[in-house]
Protein backbone atom coordinates (compact mmCIF):
# COMPACT_ATOMS: atom_id res chain seq x y z
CA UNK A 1 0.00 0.00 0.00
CA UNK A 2 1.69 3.34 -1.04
CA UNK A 3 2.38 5.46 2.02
CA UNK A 4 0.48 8.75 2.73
CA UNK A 5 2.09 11.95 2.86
CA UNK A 6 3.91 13.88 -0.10
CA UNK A 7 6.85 12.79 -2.23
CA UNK A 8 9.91 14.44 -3.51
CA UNK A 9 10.04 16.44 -6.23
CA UNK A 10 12.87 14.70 -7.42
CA UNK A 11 15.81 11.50 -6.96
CA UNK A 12 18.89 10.48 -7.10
CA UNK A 13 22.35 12.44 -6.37
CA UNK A 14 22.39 16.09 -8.03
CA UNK A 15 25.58 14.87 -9.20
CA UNK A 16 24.59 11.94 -11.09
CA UNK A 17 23.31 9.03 -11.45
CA UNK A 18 24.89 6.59 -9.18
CA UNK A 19 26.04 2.27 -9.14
CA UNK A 20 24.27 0.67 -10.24
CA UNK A 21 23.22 3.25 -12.59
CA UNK A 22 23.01 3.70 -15.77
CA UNK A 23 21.70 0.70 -16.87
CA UNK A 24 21.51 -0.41 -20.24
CA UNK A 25 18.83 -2.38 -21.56
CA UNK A 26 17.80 -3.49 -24.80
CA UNK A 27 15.36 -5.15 -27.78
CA UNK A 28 12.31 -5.47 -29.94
CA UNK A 29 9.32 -3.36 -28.61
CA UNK A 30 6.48 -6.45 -27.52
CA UNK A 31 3.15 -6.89 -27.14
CA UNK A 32 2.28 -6.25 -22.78
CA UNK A 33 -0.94 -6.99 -21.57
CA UNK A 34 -3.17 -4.07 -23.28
CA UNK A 35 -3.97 -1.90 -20.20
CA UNK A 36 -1.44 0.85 -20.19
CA UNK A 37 -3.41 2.59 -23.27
CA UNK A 38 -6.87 1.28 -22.58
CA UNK A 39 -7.45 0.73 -19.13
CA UNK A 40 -4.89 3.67 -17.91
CA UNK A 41 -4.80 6.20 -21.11
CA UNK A 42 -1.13 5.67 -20.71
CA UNK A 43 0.38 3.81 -23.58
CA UNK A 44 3.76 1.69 -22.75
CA UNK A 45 6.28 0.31 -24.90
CA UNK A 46 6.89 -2.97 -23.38
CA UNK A 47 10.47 -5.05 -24.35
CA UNK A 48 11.56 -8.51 -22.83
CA UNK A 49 12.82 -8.44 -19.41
CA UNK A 50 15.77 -10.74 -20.53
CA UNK A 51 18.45 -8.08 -20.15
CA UNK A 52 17.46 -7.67 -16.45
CA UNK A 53 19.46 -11.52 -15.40
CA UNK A 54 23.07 -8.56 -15.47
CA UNK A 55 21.22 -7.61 -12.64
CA UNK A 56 20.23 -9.65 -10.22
CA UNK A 57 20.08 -7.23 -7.52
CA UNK A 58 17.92 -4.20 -9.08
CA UNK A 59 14.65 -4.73 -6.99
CA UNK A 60 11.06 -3.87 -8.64
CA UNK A 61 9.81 -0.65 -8.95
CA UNK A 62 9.64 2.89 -11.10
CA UNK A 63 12.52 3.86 -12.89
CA UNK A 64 13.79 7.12 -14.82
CA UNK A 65 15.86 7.25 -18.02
CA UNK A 66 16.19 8.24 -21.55
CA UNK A 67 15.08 6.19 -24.41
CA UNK A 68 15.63 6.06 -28.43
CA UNK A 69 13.79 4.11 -30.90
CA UNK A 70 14.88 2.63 -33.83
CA UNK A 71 14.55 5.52 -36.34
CA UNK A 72 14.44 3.84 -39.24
CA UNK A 73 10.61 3.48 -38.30
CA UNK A 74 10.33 7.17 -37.63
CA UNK A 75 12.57 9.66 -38.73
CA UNK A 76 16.32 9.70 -40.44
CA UNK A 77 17.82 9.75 -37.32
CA UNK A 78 17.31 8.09 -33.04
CA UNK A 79 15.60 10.96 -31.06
CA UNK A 80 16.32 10.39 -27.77
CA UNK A 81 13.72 11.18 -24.72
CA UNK A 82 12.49 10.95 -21.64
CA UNK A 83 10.97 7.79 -19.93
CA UNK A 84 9.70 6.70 -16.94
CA UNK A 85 9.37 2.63 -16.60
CA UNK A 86 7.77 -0.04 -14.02
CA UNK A 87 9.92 -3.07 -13.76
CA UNK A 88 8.08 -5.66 -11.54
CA UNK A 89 4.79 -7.18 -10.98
CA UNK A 90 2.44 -4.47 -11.28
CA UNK A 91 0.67 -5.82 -7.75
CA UNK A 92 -2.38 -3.98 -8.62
CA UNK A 93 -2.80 -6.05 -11.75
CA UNK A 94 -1.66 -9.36 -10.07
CA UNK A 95 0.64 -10.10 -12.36
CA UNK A 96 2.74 -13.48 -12.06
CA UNK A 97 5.47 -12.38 -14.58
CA UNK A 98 8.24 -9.48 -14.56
CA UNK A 99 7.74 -6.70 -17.19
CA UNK A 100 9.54 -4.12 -18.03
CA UNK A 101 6.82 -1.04 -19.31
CA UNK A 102 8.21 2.15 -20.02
CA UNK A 103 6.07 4.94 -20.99
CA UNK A 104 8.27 7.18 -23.30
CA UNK A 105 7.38 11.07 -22.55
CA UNK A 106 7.66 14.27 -24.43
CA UNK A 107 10.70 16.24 -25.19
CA UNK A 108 11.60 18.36 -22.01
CA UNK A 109 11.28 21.68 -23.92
CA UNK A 110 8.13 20.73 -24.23
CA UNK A 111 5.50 22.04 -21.53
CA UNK A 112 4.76 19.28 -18.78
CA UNK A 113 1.51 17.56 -19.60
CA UNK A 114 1.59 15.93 -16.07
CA UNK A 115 2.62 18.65 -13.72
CA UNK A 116 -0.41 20.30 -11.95
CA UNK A 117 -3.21 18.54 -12.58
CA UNK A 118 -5.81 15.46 -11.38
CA UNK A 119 -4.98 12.52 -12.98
CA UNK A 120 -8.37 12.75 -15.52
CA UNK A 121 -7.80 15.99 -16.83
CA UNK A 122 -4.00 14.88 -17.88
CA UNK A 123 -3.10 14.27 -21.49
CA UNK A 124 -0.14 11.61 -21.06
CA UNK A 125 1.85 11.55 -24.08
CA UNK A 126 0.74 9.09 -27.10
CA UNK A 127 3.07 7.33 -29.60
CA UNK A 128 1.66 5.57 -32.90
CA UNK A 129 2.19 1.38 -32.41
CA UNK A 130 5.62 0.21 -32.84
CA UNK A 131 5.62 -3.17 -32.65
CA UNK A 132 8.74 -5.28 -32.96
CA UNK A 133 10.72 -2.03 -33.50
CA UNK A 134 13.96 -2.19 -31.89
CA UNK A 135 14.32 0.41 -28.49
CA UNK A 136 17.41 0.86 -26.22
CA UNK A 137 16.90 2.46 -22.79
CA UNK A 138 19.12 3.94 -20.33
CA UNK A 139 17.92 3.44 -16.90
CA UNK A 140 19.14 6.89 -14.49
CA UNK A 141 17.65 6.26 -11.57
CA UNK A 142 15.06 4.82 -8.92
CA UNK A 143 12.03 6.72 -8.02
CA UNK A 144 9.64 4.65 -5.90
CA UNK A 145 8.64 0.78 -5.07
CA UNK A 146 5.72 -0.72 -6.29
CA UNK A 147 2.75 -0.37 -4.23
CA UNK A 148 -0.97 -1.84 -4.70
CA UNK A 149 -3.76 0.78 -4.60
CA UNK A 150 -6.99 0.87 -3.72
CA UNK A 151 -8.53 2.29 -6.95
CA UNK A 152 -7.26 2.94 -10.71
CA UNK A 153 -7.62 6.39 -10.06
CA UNK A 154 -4.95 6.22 -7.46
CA UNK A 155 -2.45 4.57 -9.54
CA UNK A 156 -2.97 6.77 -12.54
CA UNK A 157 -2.66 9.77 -10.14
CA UNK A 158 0.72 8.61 -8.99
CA UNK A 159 1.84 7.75 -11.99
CA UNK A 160 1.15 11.11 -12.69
CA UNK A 161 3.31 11.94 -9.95
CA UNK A 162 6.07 9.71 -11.41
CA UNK A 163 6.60 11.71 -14.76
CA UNK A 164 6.86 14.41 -13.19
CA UNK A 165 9.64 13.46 -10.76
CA UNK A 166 11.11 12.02 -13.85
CA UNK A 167 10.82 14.98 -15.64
CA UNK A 168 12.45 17.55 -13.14
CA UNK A 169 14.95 14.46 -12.11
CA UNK A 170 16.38 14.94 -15.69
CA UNK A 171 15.82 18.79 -16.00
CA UNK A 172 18.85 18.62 -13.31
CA UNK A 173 22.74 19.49 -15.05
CA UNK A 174 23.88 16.26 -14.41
CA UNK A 175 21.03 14.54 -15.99
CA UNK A 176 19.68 16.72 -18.64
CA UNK A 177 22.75 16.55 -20.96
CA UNK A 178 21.84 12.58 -21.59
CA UNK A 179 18.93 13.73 -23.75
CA UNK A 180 20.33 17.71 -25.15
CA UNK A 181 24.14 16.19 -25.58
CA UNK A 182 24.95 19.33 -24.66
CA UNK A 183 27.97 20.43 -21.60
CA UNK A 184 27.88 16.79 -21.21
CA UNK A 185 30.93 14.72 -19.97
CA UNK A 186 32.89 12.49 -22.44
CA UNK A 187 31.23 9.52 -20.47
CA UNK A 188 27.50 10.73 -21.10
CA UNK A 189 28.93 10.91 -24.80
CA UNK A 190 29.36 7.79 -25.16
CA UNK A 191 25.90 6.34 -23.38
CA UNK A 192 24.53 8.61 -26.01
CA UNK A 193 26.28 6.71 -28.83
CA UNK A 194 24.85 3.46 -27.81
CA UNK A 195 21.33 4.86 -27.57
CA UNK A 196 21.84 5.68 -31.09
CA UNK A 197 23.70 2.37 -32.20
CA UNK A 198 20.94 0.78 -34.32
């Protein structure tokens, strides 16, 4: 059951992202169960949880990162952007399998669609289907554990919550230069790269 109280605006070091962070993780964009659009009005790109057996340790929960797509599907070259992601269960649901459901957000110049708002008057940000088209992720941080709720409208409220602490997680110097590539260190550089490598 998710605690009361508020949360932070934000996680994870100003300085960085810290061990075991970032993660990479990999491969073809899957079918998931159908809710995230239909049930929840937010649409997920799901991929197999394979990848996850590097890390044995990384318990279940809601993520932050950047993501790029294939762009051969979309445009002439990878755009990379925001994401938040479950990994887990999804104990509301029941589930008896790990997923891995990351819900790819808008560019950050872009005006928050999540920040200020009930969850049934926000506009969460919609992709055309992808299927089978190849995404790499960079997992930046940890923002919460998994929590059953009492209603849908809870969860969908904080998930709300969670793009936005994603959001001004990565609007931070150390974070935002992932997606701009801009006053970035050689290191971010190069996770950059292999978000692009397609």
């Amino acid at each position: 059951m998710r605690p009361d109280g508020p949360r932070d605006p934000v996680t994870g070091l100003d300085s960085g992202p810290e061990p075991p962070f970032p993660i990479k993780l990999s491969g073809p964009v899957i079918k998931g169960f159908g809710r995230g659009s239909k049930e929840l009005g937010i649409p997920t790109a799901n991929i197999p949880p394979d990848g996850l057996s590097d890390y044995p340790d990384l318990q279940v929960g809601v993520y932050y990162g950047v993501v790029a797509l294939d762009p051969s599907r979309f445009t002439s070259e990878a755009t990379i952007l925001p994401a938040v992601l479950s990994i887990g269960y999804n104990p509301f649901y029941k589930n008896t399998t790990r997923s891995v459901e990351i819900h790819i957000m808008p560019p950050l110049s872009s005006p928050s669609p999540t920040a200020n708002g009930e969850a049934g008057q926000v506009k969460f940000n919609k992709l055309p289907d992808f299927y089978g088209t190849k995404l790499n992720l960079l997992i930046l941080g940890y923002i919460r554990p998994e929590y059953d709720y009492v209603s849908l409208e809870a969860l969908v409220e904080d998930i709300r919550i969670d793009c936005e602490v994603a959001r001004q997680s990565l609007l931070r110097k150390a974070y935002v230069g992932y997606l701009t590539g801009q006053d970035c260190s050689e290191a971010v550089q190069e996770q950059r790269k292999w978000l692009a490598s397609f």
